[in-house]
N, C-alpha and C. Protein backbone atom coordinates (compact mmCIF):
# COMPACT_ATOMS: atom_id res chain seq x y z
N UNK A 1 -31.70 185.18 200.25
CA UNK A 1 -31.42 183.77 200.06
C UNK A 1 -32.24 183.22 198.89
N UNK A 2 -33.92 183.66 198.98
CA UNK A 2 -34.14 183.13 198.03
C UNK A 2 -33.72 183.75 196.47
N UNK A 3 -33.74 185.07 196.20
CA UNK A 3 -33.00 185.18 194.74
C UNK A 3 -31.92 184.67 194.57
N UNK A 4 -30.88 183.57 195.29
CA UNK A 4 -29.96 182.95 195.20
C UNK A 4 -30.65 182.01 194.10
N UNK A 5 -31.28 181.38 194.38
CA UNK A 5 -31.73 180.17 194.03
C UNK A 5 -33.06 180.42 191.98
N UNK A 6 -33.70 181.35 192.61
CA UNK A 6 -34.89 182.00 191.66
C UNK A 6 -34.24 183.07 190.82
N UNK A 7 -33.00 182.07 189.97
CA UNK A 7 -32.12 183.02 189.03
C UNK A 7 -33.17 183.59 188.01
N UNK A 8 -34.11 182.95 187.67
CA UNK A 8 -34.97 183.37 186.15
C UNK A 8 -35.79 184.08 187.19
N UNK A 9 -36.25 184.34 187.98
CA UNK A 9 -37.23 185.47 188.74
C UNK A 9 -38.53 185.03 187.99
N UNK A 10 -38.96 183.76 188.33
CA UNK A 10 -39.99 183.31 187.86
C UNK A 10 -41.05 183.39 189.41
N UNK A 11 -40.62 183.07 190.67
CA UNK A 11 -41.26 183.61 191.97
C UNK A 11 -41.17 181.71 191.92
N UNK A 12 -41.16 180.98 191.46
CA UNK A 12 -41.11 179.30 191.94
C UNK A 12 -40.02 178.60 191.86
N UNK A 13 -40.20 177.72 192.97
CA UNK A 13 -38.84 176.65 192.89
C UNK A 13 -39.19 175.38 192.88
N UNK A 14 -38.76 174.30 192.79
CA UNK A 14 -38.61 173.06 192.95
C UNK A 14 -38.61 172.83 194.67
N UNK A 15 -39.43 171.55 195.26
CA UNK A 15 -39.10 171.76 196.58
C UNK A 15 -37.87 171.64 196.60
N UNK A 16 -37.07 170.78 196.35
CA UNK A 16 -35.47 170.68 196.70
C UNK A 16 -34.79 171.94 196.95
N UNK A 17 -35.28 173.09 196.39
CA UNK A 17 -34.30 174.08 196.41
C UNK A 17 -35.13 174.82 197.18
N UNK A 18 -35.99 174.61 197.99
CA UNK A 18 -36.42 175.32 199.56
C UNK A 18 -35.98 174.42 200.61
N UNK A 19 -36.22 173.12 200.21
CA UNK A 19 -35.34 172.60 201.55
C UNK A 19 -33.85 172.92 202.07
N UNK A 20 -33.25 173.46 200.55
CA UNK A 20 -31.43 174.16 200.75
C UNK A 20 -31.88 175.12 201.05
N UNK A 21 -32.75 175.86 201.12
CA UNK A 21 -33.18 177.21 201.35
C UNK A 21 -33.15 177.12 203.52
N UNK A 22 -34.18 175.95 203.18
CA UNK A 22 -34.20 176.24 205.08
C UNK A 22 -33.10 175.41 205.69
N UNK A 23 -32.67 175.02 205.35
CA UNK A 23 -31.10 174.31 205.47
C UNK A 23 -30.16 175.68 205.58
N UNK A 24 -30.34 176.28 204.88
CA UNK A 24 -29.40 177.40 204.60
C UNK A 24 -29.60 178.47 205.92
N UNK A 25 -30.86 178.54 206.12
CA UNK A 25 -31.43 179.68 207.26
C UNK A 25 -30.85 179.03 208.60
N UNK A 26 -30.33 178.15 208.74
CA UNK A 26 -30.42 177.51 210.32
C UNK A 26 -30.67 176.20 211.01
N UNK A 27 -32.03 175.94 210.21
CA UNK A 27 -32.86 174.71 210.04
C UNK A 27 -31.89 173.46 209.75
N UNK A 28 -32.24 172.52 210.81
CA UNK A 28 -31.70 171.03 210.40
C UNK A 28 -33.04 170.22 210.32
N UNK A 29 -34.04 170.14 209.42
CA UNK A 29 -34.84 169.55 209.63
C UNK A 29 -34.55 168.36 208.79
N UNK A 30 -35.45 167.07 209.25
CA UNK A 30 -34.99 165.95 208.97
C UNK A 30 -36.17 165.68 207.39
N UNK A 31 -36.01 164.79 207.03
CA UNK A 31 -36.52 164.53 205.42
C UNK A 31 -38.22 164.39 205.61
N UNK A 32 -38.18 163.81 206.70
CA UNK A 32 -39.70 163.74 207.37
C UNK A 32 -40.55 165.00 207.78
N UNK A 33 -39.63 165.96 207.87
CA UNK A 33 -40.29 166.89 208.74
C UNK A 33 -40.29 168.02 207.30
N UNK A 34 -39.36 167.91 206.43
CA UNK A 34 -39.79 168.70 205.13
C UNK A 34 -41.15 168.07 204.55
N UNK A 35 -41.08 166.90 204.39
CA UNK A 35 -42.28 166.06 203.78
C UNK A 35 -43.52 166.69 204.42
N UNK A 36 -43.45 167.27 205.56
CA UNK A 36 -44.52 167.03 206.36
C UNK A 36 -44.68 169.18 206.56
N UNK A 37 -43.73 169.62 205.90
CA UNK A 37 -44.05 171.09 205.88
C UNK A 37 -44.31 171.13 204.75
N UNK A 38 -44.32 170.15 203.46
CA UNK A 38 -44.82 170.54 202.30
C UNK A 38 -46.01 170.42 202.27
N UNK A 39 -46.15 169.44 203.41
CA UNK A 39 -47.54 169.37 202.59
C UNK A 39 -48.84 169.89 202.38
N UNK A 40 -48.46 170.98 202.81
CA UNK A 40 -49.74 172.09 202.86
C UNK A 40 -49.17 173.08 201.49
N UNK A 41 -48.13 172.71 200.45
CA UNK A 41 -48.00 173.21 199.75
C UNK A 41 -48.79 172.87 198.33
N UNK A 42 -49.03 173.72 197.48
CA UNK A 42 -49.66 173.09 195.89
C UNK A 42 -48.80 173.32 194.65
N UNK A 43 -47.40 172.47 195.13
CA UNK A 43 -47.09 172.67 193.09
C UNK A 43 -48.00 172.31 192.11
N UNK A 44 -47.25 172.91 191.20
CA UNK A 44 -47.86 173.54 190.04
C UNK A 44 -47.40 171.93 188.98
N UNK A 45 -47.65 171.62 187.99
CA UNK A 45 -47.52 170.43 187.12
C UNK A 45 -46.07 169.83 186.56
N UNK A 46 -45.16 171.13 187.22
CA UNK A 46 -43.90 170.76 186.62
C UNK A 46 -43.19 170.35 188.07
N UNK A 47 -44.16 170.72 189.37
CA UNK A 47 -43.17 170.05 190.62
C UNK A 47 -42.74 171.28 191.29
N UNK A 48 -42.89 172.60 190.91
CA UNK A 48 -42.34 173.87 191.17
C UNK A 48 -43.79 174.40 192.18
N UNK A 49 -42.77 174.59 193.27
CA UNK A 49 -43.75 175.51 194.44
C UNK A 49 -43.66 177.36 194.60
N UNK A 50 -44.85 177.78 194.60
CA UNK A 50 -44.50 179.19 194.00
C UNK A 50 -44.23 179.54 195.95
N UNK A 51 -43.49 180.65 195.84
CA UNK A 51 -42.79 181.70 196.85
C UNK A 51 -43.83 181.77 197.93
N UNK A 52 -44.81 182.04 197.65
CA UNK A 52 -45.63 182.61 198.96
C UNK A 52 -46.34 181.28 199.54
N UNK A 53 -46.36 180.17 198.77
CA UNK A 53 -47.04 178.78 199.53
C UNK A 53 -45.65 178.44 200.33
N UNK A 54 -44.56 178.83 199.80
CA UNK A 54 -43.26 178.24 200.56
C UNK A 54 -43.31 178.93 201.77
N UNK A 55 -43.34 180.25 202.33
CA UNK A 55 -43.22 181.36 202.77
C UNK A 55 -44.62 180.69 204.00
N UNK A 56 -45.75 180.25 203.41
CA UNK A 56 -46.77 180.01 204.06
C UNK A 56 -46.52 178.66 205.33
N UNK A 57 -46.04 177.66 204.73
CA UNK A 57 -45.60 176.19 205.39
C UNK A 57 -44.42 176.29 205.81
N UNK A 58 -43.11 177.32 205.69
CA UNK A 58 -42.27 177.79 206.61
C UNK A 58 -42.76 178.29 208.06
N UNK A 59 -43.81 179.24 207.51
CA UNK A 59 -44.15 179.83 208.47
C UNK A 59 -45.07 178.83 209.71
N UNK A 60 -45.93 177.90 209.38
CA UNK A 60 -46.71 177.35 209.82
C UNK A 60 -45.40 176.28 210.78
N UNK A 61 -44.26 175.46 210.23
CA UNK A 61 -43.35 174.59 210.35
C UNK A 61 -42.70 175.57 211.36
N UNK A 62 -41.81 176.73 211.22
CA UNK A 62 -41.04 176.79 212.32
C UNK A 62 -41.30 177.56 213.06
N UNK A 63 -42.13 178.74 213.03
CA UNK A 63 -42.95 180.20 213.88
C UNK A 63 -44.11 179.88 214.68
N UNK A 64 -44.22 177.96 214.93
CA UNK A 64 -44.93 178.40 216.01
C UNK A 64 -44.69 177.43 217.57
N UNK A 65 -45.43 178.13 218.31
CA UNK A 65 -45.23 177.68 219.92
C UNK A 65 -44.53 176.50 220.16
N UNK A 66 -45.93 175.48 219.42
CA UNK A 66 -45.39 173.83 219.26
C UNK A 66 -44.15 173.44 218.64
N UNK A 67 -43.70 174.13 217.79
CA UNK A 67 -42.34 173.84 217.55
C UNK A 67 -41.57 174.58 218.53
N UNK A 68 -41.59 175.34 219.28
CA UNK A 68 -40.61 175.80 220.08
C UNK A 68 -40.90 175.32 221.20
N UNK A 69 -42.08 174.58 221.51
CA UNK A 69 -42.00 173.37 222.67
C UNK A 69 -41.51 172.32 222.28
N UNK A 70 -41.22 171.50 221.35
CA UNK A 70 -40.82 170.53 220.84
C UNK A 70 -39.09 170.56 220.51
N UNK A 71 -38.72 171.66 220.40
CA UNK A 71 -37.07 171.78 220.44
C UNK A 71 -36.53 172.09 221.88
N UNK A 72 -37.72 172.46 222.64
CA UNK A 72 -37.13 172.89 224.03
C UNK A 72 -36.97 171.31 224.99
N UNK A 73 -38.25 170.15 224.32
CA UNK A 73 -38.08 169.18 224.61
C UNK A 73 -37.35 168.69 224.49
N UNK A 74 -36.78 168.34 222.89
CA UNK A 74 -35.75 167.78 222.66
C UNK A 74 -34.17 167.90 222.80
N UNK A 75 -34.14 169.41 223.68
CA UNK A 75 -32.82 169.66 224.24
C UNK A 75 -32.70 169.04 225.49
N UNK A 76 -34.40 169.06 226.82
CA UNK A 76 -33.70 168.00 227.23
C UNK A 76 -33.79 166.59 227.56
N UNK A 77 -33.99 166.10 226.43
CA UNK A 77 -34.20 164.69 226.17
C UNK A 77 -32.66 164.35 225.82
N UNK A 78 -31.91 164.95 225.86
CA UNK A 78 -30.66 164.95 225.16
C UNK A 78 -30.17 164.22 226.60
N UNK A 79 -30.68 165.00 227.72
CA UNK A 79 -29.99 164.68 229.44
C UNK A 79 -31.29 163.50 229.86
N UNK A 80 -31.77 162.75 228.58
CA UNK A 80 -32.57 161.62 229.69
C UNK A 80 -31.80 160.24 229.67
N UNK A 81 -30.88 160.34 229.99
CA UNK A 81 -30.07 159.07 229.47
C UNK A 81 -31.34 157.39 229.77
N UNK A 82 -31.81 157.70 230.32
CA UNK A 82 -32.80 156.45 230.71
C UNK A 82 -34.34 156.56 229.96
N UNK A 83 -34.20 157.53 229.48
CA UNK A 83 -35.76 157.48 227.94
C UNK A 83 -36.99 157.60 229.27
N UNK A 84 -37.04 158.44 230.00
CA UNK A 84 -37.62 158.20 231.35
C UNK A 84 -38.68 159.26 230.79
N UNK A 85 -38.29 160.28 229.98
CA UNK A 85 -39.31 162.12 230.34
C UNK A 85 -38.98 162.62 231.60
N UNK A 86 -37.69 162.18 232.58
CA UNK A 86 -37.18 163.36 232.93
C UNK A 86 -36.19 163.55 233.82
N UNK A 87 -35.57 164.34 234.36
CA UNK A 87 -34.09 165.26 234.07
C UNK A 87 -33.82 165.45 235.20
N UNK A 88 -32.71 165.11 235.90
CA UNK A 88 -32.28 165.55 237.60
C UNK A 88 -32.36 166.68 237.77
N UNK A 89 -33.07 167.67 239.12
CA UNK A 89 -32.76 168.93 239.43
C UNK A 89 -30.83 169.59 239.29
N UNK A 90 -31.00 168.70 239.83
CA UNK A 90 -29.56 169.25 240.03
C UNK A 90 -28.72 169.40 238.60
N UNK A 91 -28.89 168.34 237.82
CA UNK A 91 -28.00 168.30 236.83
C UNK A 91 -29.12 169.43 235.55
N UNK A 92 -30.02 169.62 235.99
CA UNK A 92 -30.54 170.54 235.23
C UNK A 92 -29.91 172.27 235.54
N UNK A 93 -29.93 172.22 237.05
CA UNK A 93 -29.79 173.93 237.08
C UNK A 93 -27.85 173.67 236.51
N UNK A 94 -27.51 172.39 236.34
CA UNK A 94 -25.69 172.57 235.96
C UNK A 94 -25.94 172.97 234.51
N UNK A 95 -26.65 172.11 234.18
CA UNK A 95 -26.75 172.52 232.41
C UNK A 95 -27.25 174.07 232.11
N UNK A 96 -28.37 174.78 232.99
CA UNK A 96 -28.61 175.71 232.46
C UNK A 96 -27.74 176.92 233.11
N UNK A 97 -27.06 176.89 233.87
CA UNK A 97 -26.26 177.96 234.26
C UNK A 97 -24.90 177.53 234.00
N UNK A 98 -24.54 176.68 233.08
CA UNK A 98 -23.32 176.18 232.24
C UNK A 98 -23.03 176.71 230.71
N UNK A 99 -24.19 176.17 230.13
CA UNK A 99 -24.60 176.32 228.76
C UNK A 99 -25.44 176.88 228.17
N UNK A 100 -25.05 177.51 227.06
CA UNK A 100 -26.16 178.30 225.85
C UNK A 100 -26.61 179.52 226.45
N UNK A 101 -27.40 179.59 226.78
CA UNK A 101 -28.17 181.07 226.98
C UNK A 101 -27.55 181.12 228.92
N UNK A 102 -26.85 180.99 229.17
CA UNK A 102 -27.21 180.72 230.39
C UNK A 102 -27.80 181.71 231.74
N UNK A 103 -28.64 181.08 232.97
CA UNK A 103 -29.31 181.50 233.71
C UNK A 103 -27.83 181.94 235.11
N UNK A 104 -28.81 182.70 235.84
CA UNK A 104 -27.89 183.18 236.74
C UNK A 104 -28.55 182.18 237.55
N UNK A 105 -27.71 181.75 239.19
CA UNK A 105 -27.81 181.09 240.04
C UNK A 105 -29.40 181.12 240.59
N UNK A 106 -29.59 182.43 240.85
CA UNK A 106 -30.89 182.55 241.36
C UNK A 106 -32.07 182.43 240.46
N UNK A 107 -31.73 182.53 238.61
CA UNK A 107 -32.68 182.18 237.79
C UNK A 107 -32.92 181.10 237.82
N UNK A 108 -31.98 180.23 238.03
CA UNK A 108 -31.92 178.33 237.78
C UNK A 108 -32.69 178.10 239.02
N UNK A 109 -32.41 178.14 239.97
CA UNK A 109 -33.59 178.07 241.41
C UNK A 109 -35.11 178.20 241.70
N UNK A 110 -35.12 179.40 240.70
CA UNK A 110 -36.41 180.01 240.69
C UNK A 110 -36.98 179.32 239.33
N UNK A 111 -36.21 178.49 238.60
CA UNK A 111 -36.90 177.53 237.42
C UNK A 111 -37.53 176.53 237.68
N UNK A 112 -36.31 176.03 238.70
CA UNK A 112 -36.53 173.98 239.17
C UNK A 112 -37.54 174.61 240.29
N UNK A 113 -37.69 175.66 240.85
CA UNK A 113 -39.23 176.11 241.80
C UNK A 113 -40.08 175.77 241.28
N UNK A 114 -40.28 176.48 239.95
CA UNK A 114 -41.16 176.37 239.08
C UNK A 114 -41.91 175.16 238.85
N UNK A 115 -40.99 174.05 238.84
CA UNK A 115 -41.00 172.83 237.90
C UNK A 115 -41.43 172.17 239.25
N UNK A 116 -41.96 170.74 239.67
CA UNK A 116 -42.58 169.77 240.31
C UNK A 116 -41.30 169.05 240.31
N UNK A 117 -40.60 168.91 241.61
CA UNK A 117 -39.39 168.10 241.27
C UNK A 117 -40.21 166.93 242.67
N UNK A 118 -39.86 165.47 241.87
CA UNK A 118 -40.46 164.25 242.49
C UNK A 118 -39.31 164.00 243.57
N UNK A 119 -39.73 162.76 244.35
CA UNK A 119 -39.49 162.57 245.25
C UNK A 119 -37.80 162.16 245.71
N UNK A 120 -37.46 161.66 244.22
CA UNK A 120 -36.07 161.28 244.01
C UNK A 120 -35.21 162.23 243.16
N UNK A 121 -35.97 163.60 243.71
CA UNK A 121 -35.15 165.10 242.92
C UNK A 121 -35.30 165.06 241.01
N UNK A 122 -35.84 164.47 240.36
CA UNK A 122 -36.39 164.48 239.11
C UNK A 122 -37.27 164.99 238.93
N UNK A 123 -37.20 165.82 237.48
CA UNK A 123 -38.32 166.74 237.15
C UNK A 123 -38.80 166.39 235.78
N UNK A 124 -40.07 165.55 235.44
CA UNK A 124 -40.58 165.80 234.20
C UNK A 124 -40.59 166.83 233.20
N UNK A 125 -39.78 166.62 232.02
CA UNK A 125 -39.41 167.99 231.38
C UNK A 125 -40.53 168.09 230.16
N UNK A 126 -41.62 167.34 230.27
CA UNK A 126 -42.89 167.57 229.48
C UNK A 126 -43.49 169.06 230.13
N UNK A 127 -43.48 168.36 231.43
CA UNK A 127 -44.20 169.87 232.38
C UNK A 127 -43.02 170.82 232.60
N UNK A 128 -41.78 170.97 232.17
CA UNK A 128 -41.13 171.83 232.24
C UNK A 128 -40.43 172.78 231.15
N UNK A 129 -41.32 172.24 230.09
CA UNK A 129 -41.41 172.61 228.96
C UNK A 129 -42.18 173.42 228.79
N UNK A 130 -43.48 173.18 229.45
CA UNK A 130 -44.91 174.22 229.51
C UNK A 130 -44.60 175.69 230.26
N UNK A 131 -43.76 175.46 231.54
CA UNK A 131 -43.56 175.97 232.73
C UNK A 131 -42.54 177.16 231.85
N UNK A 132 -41.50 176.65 231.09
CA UNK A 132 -41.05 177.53 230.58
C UNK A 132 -41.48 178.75 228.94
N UNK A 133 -42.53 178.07 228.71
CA UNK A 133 -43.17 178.25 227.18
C UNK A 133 -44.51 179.96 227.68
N UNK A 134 -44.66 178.96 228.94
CA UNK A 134 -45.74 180.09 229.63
C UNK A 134 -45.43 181.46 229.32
């Protein structure tokens, strides 16, 4: 992907053309969240970030834990219709033995076990974020 972009094989790009870069890999990150992976980067005087600082704040931005607690959050914040932090048992084991990766009957059981479900069958998905990250 990147010799797409690093036609002169100079090893630097412009940020713009790493943000199409992680755009390109998968990544929907928002303008804020590039701003905020550059900035552990050091262009050079013309604005051009060399390969391995890119390679470095990729790595730091999407390879670690906290970001993969933070997308696991925000999948299900998707089911908080009330901005509450958290998620019906029930309509949780529907979603996860419905959709995406999905769990078998007895995996989804042995999840919401896992998880602290309150008194009105709701489960904080801050702590069920951890529960699953473990």
């Amino acid at each position: 992907m990147y010799d797409l972009y690093d036609t002169e094989k100079t090893g630097k790009l412009p940020q713009d053309d790493y943000a199409t870069i992680v755009r390109g890999m998968g990544h929907n990150p928002s303008e804020k969240e590039l701003q905020e992976m550059f900035q552990s980067t050091r262009p050079d005087r013309a604005g051009m970030v060399d390969y391995s600082d890119f390679l470095d704040a990729y790595a730091k931005h999407f390879n670690t834990k906290k970001n993969e607690e933070r997308e696991i959050r925000e999948a299900f914040r998707v089911f908080d219709r009330n901005e509450e932090g958290l998620i019906d048992a029930n309509e949780l084991k529907q979603i996860v033995t419905t959709r995406g990766e999905r769990l078998s009957e007895s995996e989804a059981k042995s999840l919401i076990k896992q998880a602290e479900v309150d008194s009105q069958g709701k489960i904080d998905y801050e702590e069920l974020t951890k529960v699953i990250k473990v």
